[in-house]
N, C-alpha and C. Protein backbone atom coordinates (compact mmCIF):
# COMPACT_ATOMS: atom_id res chain seq x y z
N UNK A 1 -1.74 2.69 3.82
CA UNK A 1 -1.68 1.62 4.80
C UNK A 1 -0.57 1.94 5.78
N UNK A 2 -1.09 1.76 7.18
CA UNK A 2 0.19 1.67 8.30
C UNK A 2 0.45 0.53 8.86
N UNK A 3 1.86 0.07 9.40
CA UNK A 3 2.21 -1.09 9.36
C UNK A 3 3.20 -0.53 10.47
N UNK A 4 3.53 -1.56 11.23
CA UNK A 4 4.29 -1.86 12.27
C UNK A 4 4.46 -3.31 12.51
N UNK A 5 5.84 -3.93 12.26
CA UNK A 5 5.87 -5.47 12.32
C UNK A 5 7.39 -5.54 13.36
N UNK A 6 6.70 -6.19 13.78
CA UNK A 6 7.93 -6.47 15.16
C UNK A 6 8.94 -7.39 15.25
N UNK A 7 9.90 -7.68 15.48
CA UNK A 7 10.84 -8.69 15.65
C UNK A 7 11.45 -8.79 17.64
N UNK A 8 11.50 -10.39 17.71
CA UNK A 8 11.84 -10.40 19.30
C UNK A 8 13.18 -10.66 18.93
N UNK A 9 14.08 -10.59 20.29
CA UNK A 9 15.75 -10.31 20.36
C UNK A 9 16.37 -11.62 19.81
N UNK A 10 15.75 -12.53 19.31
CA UNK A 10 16.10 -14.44 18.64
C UNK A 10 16.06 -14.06 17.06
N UNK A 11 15.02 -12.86 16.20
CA UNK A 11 15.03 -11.83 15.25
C UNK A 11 13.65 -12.94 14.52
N UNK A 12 12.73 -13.78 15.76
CA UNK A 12 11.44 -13.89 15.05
C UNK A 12 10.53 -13.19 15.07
N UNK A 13 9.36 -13.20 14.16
CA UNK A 13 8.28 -11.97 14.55
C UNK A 13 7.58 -12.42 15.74
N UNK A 14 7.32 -10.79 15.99
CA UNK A 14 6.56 -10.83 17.48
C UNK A 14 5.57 -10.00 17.93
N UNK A 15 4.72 -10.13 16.69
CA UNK A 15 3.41 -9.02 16.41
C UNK A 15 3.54 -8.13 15.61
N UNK A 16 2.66 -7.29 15.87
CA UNK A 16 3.05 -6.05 14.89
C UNK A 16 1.01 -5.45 15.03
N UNK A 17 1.00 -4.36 14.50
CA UNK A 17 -0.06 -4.25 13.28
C UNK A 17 0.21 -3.61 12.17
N UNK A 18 -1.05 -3.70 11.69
CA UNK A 18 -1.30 -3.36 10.20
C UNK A 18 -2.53 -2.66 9.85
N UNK A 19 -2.92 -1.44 9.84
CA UNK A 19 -4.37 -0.91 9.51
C UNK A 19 -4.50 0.41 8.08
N UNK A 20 -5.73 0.35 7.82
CA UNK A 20 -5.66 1.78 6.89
C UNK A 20 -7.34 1.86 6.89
N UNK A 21 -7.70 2.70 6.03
CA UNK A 21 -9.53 2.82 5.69
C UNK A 21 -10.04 1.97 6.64
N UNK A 22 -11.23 1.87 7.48
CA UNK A 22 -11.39 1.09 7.35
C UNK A 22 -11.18 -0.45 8.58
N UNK A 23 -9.78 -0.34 8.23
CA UNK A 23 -9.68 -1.97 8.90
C UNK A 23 -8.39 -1.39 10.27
N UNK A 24 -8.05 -2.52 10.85
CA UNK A 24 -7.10 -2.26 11.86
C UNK A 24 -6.77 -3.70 12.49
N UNK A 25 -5.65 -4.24 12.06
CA UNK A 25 -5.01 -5.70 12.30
C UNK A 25 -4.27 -5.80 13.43
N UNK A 26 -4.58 -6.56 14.27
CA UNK A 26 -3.18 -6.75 15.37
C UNK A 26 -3.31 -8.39 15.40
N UNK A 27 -1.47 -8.36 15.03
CA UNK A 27 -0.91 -9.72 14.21
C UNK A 27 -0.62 -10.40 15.73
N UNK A 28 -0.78 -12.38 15.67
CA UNK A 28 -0.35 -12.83 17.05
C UNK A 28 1.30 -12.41 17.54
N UNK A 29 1.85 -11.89 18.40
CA UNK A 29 2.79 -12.07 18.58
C UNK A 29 2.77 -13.57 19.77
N UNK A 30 4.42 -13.93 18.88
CA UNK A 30 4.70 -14.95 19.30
C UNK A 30 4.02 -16.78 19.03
N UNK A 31 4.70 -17.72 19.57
CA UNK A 31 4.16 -18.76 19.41
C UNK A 31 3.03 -18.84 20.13
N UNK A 32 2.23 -20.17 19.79
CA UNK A 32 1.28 -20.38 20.97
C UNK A 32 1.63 -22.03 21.60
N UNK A 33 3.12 -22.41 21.38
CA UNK A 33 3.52 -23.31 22.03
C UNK A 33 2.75 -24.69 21.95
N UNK A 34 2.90 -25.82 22.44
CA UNK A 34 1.91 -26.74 22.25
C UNK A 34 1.86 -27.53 23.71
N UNK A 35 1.12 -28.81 23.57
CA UNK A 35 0.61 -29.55 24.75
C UNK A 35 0.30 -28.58 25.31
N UNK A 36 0.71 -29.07 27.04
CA UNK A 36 0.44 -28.46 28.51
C UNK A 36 0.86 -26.81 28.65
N UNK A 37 1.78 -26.59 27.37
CA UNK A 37 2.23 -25.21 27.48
C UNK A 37 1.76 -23.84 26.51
N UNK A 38 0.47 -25.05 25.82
CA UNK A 38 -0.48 -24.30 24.71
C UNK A 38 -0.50 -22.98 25.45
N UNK A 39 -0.60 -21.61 24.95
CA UNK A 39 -1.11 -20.00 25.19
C UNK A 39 -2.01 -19.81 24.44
N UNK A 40 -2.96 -19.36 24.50
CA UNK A 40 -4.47 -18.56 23.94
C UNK A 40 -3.34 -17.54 23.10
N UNK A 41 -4.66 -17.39 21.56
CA UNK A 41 -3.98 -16.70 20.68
C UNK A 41 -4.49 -14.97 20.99
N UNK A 42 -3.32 -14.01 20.77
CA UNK A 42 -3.08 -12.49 21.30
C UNK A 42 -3.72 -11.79 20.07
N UNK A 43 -3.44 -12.41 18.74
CA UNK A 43 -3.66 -11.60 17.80
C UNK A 43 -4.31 -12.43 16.52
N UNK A 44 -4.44 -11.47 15.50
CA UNK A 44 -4.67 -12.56 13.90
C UNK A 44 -3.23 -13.30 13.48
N UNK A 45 -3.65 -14.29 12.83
CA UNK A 45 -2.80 -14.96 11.99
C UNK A 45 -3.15 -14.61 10.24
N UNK A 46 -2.52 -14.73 9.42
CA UNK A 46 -2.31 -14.28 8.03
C UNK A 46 -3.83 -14.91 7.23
N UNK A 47 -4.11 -16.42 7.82
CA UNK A 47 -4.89 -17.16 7.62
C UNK A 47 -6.15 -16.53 7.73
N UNK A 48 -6.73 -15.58 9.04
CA UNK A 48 -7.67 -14.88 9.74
C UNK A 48 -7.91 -13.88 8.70
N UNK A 49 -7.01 -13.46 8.03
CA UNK A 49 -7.38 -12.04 7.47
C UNK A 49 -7.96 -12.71 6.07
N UNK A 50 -6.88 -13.34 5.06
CA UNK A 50 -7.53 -14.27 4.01
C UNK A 50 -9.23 -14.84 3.87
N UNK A 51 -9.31 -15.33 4.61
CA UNK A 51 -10.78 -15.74 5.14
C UNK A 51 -11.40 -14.72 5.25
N UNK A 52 -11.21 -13.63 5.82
CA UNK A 52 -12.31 -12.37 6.46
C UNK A 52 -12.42 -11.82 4.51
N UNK A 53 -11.31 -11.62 3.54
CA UNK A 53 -11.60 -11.39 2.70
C UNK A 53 -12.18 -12.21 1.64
N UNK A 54 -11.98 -13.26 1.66
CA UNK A 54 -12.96 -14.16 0.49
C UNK A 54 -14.47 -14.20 1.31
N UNK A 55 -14.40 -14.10 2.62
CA UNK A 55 -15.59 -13.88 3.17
C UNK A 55 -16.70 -12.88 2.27
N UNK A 56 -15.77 -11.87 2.51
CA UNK A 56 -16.42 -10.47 1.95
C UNK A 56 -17.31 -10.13 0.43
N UNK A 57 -16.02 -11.67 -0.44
CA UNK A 57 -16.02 -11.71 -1.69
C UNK A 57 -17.45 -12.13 -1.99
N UNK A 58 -17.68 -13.19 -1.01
CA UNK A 58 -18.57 -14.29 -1.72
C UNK A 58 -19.90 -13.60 -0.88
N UNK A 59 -20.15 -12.52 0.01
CA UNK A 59 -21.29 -11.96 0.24
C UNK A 59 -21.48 -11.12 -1.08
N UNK A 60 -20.12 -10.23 -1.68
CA UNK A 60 -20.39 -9.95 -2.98
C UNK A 60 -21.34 -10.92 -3.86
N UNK A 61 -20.67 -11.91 -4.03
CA UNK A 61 -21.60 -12.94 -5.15
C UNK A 61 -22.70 -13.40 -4.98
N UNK A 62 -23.43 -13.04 -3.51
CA UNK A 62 -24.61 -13.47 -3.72
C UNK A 62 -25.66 -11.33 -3.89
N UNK A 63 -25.13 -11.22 -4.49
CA UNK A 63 -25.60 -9.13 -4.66
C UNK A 63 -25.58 -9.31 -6.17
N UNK A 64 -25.65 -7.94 -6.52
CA UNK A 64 -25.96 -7.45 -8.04
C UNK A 64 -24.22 -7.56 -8.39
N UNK A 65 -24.03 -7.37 -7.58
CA UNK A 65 -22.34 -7.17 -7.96
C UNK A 65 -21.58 -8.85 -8.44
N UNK A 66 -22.22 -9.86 -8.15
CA UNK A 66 -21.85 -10.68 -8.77
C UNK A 66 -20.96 -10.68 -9.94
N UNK A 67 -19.91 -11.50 -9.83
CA UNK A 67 -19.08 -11.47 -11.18
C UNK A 67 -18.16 -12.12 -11.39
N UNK A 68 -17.33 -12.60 -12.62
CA UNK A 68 -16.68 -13.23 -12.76
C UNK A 68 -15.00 -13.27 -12.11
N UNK A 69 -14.99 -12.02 -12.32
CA UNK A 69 -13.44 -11.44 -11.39
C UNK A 69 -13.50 -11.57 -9.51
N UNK A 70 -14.81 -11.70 -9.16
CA UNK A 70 -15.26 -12.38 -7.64
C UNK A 70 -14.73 -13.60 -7.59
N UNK A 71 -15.33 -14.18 -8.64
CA UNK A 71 -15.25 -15.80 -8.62
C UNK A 71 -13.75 -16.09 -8.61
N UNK A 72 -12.82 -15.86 -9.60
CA UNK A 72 -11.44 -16.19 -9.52
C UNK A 72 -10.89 -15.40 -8.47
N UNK A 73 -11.22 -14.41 -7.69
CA UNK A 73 -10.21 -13.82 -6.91
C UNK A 73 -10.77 -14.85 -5.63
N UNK A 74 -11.73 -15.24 -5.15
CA UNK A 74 -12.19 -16.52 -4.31
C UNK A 74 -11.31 -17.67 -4.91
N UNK A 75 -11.25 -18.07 -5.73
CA UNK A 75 -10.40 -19.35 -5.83
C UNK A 75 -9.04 -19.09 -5.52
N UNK A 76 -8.24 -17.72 -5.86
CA UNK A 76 -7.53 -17.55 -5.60
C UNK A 76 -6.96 -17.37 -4.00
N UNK A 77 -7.75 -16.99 -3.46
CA UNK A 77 -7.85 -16.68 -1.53
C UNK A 77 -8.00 -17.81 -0.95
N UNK A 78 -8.93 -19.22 -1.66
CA UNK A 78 -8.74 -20.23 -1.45
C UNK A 78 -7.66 -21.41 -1.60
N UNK A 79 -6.94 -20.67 -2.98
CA UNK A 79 -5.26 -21.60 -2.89
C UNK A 79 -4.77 -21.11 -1.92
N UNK A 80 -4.67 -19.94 -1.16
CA UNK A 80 -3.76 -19.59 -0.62
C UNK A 80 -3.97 -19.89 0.77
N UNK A 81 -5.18 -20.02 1.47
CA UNK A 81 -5.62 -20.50 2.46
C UNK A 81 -4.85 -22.14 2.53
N UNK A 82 -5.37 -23.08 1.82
CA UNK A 82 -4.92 -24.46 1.30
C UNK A 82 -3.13 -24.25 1.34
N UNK A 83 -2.92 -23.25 0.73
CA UNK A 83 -1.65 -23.81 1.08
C UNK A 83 -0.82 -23.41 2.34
N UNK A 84 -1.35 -22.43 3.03
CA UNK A 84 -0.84 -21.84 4.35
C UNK A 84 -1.77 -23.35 5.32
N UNK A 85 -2.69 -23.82 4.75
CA UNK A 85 -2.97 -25.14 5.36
C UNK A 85 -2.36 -26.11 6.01
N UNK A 86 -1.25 -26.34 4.50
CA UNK A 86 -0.24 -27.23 4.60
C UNK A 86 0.77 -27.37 4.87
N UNK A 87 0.91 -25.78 5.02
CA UNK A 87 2.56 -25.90 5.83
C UNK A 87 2.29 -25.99 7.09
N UNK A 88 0.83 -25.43 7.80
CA UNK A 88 0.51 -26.08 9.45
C UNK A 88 0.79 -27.34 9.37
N UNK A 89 -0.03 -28.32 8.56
CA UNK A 89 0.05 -29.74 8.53
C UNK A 89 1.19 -30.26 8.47
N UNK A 90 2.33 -29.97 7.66
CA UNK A 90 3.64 -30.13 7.77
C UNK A 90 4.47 -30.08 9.07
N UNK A 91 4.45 -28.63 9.16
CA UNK A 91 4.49 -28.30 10.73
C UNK A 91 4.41 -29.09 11.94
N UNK A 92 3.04 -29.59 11.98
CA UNK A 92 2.38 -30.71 12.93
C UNK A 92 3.15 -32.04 12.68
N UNK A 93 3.08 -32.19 11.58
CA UNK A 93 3.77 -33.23 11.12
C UNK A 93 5.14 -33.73 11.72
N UNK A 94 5.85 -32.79 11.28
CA UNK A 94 7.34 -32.38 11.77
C UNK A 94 7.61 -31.97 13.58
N UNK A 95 6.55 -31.73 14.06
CA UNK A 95 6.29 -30.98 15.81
C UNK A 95 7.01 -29.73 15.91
N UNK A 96 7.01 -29.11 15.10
CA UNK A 96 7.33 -27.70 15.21
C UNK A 96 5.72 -26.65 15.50
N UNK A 97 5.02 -27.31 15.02
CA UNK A 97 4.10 -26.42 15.28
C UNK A 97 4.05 -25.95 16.25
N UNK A 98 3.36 -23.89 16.62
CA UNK A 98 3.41 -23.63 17.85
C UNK A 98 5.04 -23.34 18.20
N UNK A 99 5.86 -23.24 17.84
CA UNK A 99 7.29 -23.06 18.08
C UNK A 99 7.94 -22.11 16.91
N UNK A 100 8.98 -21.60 17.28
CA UNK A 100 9.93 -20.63 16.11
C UNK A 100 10.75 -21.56 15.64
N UNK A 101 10.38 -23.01 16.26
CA UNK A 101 11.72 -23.87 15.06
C UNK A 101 11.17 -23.94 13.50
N UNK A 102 12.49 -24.01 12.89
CA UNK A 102 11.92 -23.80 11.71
C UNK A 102 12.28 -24.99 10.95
């Protein structure tokens, strides 16, 4: 795997990628701000990639390849989705969302 992860001069991330076999990631740099000052997103978020793989999983489960180690590694991609959920919701909650406040 090759990786390149970026930091801006404040020392938040500010893109990067990530590729190997196969795949080739380019991460959002930066916020995408909110209201009137919303920006269209540049890259994936962590969330994007999660999904693309339980995606993958559960075309597995409907094949010969079906199986039980599918099934829990999907539930598992699904806690983790759920909980990267909730720290948006928090986030929102709090109005940080869209911002490097933390």
């Amino acid at each position: 795997m090759n990786k390149a992860h970026f930091i801006d001069t404040n020392g938040n991330p500010a893109g990067g990628t990530t590729s190997g076999v196969g795949f080739a990631i380019g991460w959002q740099n930066g916020p995408l701000n909110k209201g009137d000052e919303k920006m269209p997103r540049n890259g994936a978020f962590v969330e994007d990639i999660i999904s693309a793989a339980k995606d993958r999983l559960e075309f597995y489960q409907e094949s010969k390849f079906c199986c039980d180690y599918n099934a829990e590694a999907i539930k598992h991609l699904e806690s983790a989705i759920n909980v990267l959920n909730s720290r948006t919701a928090n986030r929102e909650k709090r109005g940080v969302e869209g911002t490097h406040e933390v």
